[in-house]
C-alpha atoms as a PDB file:
ATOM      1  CA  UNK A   1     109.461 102.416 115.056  1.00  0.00           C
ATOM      2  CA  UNK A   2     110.688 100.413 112.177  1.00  0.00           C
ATOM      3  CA  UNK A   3     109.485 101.528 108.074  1.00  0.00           C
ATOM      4  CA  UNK A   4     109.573  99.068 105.814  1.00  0.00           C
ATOM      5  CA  UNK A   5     108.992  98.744 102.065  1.00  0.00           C
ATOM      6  CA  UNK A   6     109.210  95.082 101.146  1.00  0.00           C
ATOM      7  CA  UNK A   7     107.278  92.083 101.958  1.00  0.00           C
ATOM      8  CA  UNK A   8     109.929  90.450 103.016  1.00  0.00           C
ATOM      9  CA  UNK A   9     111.271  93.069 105.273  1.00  0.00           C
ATOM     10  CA  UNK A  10     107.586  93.753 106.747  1.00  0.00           C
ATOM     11  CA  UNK A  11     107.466  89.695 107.416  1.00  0.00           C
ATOM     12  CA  UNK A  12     110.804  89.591 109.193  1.00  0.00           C
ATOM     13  CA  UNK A  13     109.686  92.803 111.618  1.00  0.00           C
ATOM     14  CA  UNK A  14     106.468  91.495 112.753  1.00  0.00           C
ATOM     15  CA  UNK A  15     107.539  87.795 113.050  1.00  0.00           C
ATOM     16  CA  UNK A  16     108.192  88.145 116.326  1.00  0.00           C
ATOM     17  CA  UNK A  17     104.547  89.723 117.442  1.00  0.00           C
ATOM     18  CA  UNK A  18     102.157  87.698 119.742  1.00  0.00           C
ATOM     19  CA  UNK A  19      98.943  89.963 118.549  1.00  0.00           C
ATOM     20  CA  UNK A  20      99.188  92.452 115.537  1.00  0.00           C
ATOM     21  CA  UNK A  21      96.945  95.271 115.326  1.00  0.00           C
ATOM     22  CA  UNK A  22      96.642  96.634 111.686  1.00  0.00           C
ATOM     23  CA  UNK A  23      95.494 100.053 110.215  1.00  0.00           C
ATOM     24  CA  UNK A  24      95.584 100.605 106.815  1.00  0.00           C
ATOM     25  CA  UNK A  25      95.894 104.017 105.381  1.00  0.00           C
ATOM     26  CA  UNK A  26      96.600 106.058 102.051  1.00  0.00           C
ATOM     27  CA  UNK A  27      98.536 108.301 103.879  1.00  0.00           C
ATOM     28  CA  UNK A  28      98.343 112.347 104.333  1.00  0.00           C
ATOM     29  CA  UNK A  29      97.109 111.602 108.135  1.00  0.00           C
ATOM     30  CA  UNK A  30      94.619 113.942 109.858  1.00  0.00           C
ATOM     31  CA  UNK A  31      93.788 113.427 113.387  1.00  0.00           C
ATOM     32  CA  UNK A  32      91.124 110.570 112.521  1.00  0.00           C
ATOM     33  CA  UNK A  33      93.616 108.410 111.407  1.00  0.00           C
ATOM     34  CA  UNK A  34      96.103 108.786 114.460  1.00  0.00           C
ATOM     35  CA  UNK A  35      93.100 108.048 116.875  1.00  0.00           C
ATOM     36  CA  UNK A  36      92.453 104.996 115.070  1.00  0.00           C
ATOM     37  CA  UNK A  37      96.507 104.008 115.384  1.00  0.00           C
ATOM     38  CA  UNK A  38      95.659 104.870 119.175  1.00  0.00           C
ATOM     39  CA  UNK A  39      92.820 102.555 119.268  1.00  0.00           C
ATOM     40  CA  UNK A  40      95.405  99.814 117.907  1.00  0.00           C
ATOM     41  CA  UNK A  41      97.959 100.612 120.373  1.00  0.00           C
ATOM     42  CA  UNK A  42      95.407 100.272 122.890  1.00  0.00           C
ATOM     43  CA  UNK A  43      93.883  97.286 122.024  1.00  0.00           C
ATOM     44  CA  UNK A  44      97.489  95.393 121.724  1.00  0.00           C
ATOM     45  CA  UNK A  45      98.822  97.149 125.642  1.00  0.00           C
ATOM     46  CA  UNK A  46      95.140  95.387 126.488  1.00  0.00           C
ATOM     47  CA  UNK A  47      95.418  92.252 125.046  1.00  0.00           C
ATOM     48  CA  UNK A  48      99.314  91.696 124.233  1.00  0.00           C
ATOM     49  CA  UNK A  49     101.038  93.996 126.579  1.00  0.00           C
ATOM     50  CA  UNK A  50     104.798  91.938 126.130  1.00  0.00           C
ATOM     51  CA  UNK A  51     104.871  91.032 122.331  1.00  0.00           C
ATOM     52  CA  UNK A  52     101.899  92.794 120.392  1.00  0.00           C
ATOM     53  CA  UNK A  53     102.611  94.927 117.698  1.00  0.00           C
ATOM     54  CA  UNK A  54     100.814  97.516 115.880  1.00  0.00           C
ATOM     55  CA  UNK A  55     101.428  97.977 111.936  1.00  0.00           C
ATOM     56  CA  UNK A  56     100.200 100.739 109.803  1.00  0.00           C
ATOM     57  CA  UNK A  57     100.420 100.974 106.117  1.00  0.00           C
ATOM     58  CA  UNK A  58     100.427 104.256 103.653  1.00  0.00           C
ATOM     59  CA  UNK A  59      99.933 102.673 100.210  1.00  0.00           C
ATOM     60  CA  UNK A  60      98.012 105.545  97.754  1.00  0.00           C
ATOM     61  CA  UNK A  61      95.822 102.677  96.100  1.00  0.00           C
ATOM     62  CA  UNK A  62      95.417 102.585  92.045  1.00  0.00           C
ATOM     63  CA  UNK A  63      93.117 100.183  92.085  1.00  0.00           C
ATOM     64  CA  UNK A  64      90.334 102.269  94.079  1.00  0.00           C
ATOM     65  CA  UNK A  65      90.648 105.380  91.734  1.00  0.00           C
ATOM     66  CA  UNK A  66      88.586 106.007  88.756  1.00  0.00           C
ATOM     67  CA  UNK A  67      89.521 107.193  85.026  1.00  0.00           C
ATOM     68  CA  UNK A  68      89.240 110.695  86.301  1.00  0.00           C
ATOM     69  CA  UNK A  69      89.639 110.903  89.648  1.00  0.00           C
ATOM     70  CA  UNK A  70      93.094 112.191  91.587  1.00  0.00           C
ATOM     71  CA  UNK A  71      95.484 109.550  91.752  1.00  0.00           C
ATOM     72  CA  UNK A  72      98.174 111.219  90.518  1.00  0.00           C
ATOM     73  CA  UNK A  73      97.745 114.274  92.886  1.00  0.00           C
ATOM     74  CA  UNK A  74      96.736 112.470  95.590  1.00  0.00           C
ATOM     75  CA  UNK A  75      99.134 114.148  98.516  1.00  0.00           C
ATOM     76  CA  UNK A  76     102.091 111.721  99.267  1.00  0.00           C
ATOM     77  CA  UNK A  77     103.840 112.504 102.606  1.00  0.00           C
ATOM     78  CA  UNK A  78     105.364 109.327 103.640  1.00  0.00           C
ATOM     79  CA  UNK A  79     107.908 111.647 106.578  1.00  0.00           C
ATOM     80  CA  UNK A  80     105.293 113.700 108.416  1.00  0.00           C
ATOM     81  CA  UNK A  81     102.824 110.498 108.297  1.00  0.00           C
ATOM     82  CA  UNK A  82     105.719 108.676 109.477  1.00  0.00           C
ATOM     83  CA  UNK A  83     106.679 110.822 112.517  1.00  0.00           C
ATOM     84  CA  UNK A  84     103.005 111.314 113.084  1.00  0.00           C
ATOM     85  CA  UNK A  85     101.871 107.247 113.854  1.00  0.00           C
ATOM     86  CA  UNK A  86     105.813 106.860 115.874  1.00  0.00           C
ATOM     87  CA  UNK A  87     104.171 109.678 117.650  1.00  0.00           C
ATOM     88  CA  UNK A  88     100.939 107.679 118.039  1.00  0.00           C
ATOM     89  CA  UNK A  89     101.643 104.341 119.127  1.00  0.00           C
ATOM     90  CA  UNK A  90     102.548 102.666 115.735  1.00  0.00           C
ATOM     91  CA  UNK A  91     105.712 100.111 115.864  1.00  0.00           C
ATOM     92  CA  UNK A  92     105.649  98.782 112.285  1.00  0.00           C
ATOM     93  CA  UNK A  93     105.104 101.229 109.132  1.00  0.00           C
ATOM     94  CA  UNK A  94     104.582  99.758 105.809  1.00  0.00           C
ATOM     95  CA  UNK A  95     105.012 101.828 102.745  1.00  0.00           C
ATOM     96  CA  UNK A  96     105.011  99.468  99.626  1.00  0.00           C
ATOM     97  CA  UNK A  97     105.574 100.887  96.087  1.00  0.00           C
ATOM     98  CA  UNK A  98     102.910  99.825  93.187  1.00  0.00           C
ATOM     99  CA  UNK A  99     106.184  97.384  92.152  1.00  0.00           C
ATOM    100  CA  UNK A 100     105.795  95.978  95.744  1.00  0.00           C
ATOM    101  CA  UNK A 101     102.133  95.504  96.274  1.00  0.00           C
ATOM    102  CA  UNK A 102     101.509  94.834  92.970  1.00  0.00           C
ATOM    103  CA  UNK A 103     104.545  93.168  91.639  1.00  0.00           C
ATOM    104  CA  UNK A 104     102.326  91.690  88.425  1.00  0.00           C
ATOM    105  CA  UNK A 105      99.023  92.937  87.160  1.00  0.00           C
ATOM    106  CA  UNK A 106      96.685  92.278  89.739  1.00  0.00           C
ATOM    107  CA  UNK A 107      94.084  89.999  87.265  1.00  0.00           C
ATOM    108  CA  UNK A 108      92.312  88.432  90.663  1.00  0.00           C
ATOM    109  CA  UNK A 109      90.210  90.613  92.486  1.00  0.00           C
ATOM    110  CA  UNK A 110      87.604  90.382  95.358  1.00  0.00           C
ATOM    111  CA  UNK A 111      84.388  91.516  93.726  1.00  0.00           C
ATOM    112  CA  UNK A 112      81.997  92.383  96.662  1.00  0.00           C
ATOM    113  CA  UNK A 113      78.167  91.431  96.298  1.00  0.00           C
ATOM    114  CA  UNK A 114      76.561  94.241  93.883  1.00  0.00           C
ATOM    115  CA  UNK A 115      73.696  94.707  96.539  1.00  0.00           C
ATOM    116  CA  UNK A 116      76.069  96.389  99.164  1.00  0.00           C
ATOM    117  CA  UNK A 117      79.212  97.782  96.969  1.00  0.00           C
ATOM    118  CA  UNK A 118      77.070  99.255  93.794  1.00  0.00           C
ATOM    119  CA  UNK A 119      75.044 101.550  95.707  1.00  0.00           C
ATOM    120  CA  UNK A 120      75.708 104.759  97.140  1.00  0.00           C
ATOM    121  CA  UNK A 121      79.904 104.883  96.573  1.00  0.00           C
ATOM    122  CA  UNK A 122      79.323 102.072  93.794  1.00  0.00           C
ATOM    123  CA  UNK A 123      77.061 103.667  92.228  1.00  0.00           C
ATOM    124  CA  UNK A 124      79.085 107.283  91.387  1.00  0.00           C
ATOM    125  CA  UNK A 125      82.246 105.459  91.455  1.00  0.00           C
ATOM    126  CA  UNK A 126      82.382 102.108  89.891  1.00  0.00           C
ATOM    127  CA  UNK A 127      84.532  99.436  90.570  1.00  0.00           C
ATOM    128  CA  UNK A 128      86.278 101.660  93.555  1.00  0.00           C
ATOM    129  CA  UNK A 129      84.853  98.727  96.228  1.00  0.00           C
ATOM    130  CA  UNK A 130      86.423  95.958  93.998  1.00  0.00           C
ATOM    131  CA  UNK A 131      89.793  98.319  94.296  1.00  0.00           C
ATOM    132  CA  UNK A 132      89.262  98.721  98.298  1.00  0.00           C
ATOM    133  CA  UNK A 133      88.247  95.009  98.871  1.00  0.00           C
ATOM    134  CA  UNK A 134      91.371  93.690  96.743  1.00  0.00           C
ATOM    135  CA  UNK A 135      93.837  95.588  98.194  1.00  0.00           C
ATOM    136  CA  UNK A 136      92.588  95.324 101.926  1.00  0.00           C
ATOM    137  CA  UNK A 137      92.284  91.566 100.963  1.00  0.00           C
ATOM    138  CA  UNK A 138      96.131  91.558 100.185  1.00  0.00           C
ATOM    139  CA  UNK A 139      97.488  93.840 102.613  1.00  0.00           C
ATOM    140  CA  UNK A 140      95.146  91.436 105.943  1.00  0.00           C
ATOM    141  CA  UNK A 141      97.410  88.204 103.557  1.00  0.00           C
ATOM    142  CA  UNK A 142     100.803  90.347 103.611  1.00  0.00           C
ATOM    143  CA  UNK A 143     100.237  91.822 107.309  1.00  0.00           C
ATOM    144  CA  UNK A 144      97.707  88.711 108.878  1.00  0.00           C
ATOM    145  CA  UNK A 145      96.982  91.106 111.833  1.00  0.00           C
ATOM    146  CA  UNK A 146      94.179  89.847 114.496  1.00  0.00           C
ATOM    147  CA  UNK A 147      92.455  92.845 114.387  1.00  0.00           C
ATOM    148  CA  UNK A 148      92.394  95.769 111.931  1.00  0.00           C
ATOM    149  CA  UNK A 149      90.858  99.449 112.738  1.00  0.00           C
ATOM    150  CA  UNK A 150      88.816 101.212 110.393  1.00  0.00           C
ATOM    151  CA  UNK A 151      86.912 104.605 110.381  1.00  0.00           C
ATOM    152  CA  UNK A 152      83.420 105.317 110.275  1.00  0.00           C
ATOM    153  CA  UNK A 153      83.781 108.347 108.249  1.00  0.00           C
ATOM    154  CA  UNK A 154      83.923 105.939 105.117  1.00  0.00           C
ATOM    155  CA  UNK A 155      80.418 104.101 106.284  1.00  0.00           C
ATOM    156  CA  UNK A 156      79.985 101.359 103.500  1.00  0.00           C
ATOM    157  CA  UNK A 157      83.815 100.575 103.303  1.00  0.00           C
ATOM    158  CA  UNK A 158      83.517  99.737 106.643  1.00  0.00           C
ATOM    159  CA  UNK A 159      80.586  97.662 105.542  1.00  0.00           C
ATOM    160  CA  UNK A 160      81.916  95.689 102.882  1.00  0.00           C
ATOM    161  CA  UNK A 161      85.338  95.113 104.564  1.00  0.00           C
ATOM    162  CA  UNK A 162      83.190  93.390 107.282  1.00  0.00           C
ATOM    163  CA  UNK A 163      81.705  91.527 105.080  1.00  0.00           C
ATOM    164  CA  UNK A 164      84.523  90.350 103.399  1.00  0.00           C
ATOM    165  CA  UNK A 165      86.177  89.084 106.657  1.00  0.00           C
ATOM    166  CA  UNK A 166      83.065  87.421 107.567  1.00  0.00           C
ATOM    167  CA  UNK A 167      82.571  85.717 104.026  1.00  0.00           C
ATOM    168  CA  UNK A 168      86.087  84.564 103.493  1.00  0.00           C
ATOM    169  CA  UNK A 169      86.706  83.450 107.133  1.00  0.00           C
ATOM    170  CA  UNK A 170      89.202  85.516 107.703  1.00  0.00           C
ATOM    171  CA  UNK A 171      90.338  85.522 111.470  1.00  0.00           C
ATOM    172  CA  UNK A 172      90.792  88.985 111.851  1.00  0.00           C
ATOM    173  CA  UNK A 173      88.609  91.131 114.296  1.00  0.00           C
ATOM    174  CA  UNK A 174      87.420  94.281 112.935  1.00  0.00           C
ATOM    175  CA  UNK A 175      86.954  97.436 114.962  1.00  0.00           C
ATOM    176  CA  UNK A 176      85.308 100.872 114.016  1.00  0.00           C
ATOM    177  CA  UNK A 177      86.168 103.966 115.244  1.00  0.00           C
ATOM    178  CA  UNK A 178      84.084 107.190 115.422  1.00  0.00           C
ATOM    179  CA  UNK A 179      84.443 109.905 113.054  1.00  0.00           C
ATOM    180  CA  UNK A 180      86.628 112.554 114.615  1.00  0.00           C
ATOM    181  CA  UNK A 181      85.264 116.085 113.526  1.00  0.00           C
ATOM    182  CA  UNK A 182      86.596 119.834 113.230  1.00  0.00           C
ATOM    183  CA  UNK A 183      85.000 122.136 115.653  1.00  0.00           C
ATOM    184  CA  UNK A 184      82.592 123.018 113.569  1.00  0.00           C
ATOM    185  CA  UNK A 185      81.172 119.877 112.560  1.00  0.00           C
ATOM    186  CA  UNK A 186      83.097 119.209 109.367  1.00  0.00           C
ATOM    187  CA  UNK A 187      84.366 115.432 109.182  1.00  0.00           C
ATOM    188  CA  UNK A 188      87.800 115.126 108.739  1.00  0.00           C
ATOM    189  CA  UNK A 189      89.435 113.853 105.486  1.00  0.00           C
ATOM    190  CA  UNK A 190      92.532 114.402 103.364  1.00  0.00           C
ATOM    191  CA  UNK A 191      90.529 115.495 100.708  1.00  0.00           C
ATOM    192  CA  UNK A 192      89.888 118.550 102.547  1.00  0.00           C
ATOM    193  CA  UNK A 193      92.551 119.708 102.238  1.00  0.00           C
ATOM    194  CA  UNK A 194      91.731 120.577  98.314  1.00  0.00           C
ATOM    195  CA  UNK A 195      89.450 122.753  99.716  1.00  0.00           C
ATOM    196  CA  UNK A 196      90.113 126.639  99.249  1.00  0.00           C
ATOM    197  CA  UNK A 197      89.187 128.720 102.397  1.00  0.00           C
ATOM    198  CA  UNK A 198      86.154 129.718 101.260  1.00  0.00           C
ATOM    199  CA  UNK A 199      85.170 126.617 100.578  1.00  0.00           C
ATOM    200  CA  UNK A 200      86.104 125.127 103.580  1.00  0.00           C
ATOM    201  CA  UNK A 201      84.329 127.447 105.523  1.00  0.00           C
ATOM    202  CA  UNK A 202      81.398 126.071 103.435  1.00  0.00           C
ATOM    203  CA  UNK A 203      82.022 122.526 104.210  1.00  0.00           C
ATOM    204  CA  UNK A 204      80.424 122.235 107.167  1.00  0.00           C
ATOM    205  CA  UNK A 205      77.039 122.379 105.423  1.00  0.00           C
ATOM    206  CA  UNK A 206      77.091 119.359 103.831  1.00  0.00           C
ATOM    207  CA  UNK A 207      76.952 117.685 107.748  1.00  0.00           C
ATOM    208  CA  UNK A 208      74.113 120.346 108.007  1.00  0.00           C
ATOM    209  CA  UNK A 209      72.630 118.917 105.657  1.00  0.00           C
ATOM    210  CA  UNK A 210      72.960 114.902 107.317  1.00  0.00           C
ATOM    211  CA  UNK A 211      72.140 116.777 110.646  1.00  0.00           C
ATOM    212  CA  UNK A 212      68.659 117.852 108.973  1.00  0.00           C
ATOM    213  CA  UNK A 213      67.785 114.855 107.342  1.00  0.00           C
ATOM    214  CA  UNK A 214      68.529 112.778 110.794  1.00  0.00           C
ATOM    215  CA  UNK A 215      66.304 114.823 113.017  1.00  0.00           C
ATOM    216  CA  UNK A 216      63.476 114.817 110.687  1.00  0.00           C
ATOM    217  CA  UNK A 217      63.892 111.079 110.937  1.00  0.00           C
ATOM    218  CA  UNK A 218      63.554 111.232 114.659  1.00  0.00           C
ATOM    219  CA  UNK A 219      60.661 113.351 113.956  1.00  0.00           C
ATOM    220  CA  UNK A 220      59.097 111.164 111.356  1.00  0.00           C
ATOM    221  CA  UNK A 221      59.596 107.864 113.579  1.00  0.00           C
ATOM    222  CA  UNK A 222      58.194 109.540 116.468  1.00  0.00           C
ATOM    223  CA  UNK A 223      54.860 110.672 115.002  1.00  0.00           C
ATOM    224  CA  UNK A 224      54.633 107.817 112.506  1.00  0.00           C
ATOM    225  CA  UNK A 225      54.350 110.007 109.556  1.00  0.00           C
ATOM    226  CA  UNK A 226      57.786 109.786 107.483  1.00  0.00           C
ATOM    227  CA  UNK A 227      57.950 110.662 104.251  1.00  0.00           C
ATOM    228  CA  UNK A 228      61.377 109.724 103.378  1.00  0.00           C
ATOM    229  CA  UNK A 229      61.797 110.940  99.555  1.00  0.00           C
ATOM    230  CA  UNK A 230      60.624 114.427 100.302  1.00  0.00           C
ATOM    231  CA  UNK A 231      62.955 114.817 103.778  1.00  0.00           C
ATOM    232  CA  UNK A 232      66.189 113.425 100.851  1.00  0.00           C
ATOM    233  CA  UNK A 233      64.994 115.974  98.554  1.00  0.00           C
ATOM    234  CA  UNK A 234      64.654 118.897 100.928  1.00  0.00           C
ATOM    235  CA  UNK A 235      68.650 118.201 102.200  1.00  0.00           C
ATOM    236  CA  UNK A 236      69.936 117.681  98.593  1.00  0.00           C
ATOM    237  CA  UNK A 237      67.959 121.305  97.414  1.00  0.00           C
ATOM    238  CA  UNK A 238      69.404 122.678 100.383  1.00  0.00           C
ATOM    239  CA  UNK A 239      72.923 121.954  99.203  1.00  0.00           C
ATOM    240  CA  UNK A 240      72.164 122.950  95.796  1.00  0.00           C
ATOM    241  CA  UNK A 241      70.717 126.257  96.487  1.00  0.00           C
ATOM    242  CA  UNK A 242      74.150 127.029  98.422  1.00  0.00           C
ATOM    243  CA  UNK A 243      76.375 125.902  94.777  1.00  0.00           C
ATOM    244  CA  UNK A 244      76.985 122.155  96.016  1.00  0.00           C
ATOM    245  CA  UNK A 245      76.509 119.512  93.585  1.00  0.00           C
ATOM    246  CA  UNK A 246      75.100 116.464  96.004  1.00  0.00           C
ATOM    247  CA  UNK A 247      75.707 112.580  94.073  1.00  0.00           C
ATOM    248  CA  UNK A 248      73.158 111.885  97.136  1.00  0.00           C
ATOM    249  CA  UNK A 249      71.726 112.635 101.098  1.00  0.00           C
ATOM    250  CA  UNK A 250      70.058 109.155 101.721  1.00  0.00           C
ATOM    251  CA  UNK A 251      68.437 107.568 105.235  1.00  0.00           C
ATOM    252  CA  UNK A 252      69.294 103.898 105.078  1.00  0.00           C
ATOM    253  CA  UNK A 253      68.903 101.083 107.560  1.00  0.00           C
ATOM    254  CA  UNK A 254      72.292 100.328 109.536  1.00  0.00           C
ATOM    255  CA  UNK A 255      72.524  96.606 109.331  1.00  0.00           C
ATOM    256  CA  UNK A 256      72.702  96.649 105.209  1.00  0.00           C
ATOM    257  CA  UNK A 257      72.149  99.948 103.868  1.00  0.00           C
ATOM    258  CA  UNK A 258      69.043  99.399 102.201  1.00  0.00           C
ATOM    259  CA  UNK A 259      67.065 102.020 101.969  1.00  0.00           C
ATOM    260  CA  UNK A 260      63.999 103.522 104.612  1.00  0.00           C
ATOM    261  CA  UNK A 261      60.543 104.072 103.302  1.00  0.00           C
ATOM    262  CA  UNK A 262      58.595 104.399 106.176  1.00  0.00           C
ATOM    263  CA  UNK A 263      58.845 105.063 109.800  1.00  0.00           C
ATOM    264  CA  UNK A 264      61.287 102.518 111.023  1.00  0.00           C
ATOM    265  CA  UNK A 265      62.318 101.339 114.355  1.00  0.00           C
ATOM    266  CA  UNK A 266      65.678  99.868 113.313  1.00  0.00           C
ATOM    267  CA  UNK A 267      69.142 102.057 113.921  1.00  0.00           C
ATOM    268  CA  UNK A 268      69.594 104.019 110.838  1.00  0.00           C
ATOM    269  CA  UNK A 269      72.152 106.389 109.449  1.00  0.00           C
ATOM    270  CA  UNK A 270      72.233 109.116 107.014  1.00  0.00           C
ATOM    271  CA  UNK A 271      74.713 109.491 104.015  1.00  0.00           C
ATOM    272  CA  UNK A 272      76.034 111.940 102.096  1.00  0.00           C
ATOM    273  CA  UNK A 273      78.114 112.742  99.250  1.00  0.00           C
ATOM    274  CA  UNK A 274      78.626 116.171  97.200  1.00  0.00           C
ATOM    275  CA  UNK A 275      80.894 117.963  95.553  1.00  0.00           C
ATOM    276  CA  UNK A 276      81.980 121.545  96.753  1.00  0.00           C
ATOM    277  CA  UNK A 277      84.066 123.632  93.442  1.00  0.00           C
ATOM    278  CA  UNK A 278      86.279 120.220  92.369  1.00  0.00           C
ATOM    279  CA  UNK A 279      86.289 118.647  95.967  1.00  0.00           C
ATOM    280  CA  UNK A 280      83.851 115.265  96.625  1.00  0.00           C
ATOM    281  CA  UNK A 281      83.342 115.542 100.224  1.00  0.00           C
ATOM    282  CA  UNK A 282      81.280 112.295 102.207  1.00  0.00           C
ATOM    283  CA  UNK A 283      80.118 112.316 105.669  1.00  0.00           C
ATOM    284  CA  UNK A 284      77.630 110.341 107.520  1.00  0.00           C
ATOM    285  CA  UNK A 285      75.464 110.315 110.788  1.00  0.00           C
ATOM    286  CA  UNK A 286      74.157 107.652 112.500  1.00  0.00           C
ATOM    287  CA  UNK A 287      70.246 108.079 113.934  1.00  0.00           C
END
């Protein structure tokens, strides 16, 4: 496995791939990450078993954080990430620094459409979808993989990244991969690991909480009497009542994430985000 730092250097090592398989990271890996490198790897043995390459790149993202959010202790661990993707599948590891990525101010942006990137995420943190889509935008440019691997777990990123591809024509296939969970439920992320042990043995309710909300919209759907509002309100007092402080539990349709009145016979998912003590935990289901 090669690492790399420069464009330059990351151009020369993947000049000779037939098929590139790309997954982008901020680093600190957790399981879900290294079965999304897997996924790569086994998409390129699949469809470019003499010449495909996959590429991963840990690049802790400025752009994406707010005023007050934890940039600068965000956990950097560029040499266990990097033994853990060699260990996965991963040929190509790019680690830029900001002077790298972002060798001037970075004054053009992609600005998703407000109806998709202002709610939910957009909504508690602004501007963090511009931050995502512009750097995701630059890294498919740097990297130009065919296909690029991105997790559930983050449910609207996924979203607007697909749109993005589709709206600018880019010619990269995008492939989800299913959120991979402790054994007790709790989604993985590197942000849990913020979490004290109490609190992470608390954690799990906030997929409690999605769990709840998704069976009574089973329920609702099934009997044709769904009130929506009340079912939200009932998960986010739930939290509450055990110390969380929930930005929002929401049932939205799938396709665009606008929200579910009614009994609806479209595929729908839940959404969550709260904070547990200083940690902002998101999960989401789908129904």
């Amino acid at each position: 496995m090669q690492i790399v730092h420069t464009l330059a250097d990351l151009r020369r090592a993947l000049k000779p791939a037939a098929l590139r398989a790309f997954v982008p990271t901020m680093g600190n890996l957790h399981q879900g990450h290294l079965e999304l490198m897997q996924m790569a790897r086994q998409e390129v043995d699949k469809r470019a078993p003499t010449g495909g390459m996959t590429v991963a790149s840990i690049f802790v993202n400025r752009l994406q954080f707010g005023p007050n959010e934890d940039f600068d202790t965000y956990p950097r661990t560029l040499e266990n990430d990097c033994a853990l993707l060699e260990a996965n599948g991963c040929d190509v590891v790019f680690a830029p620094s900001e002077k790298d990525l972002y060798p001037d101010p970075q004054v053009f942006k992609v600005h998703p459409p407000a109806e998709l990137a202002d709610i939910l995420e957009g909504a508690f943190r602004p501007g963090f979808f511009v931050g995502v889509s512009t750097v995701v935008h630059k890294l498919f440019n740097i990297v130009q993989p065919d296909l690029a691997v991105f997790g559930k777990k983050d449910y609207q990123q996924l979203m607007v990244i697909r749109r993005m591809v589709q709206q600018m024509a880019l010619p990269i296939e995008i492939i989800g991969g299913e959120t991979r969970r402790a054994e007790d439920g709790l989604a993985l992320s590197s942000r849990n690991g913020y979490l004290s042990a109490e609190e992470r043995t608390e954690a799990v309710q906030l997929s409690m909480a999605l769990k709840a909300l998704a069976a009574a919209a089973r329920a609702g759907n099934a009997t044709g009497h769904l009130d929506v509002a009340a079912a939200e309100a009932a998960a986010m007092d739930a939290l509450r009542q055990r110390g969380w402080a929930p930005d929002y539990i929401t049932l939205r349709r799938q396709h665009d994430l606008s929200p579910v009145t009614s009994p609806c016979a479209e595929p729908l998912v839940v959404l969550g985000a709260a904070k547990l003590g200083k940690t902002r935990l998101i999960d989401n289901l789908e129904v």
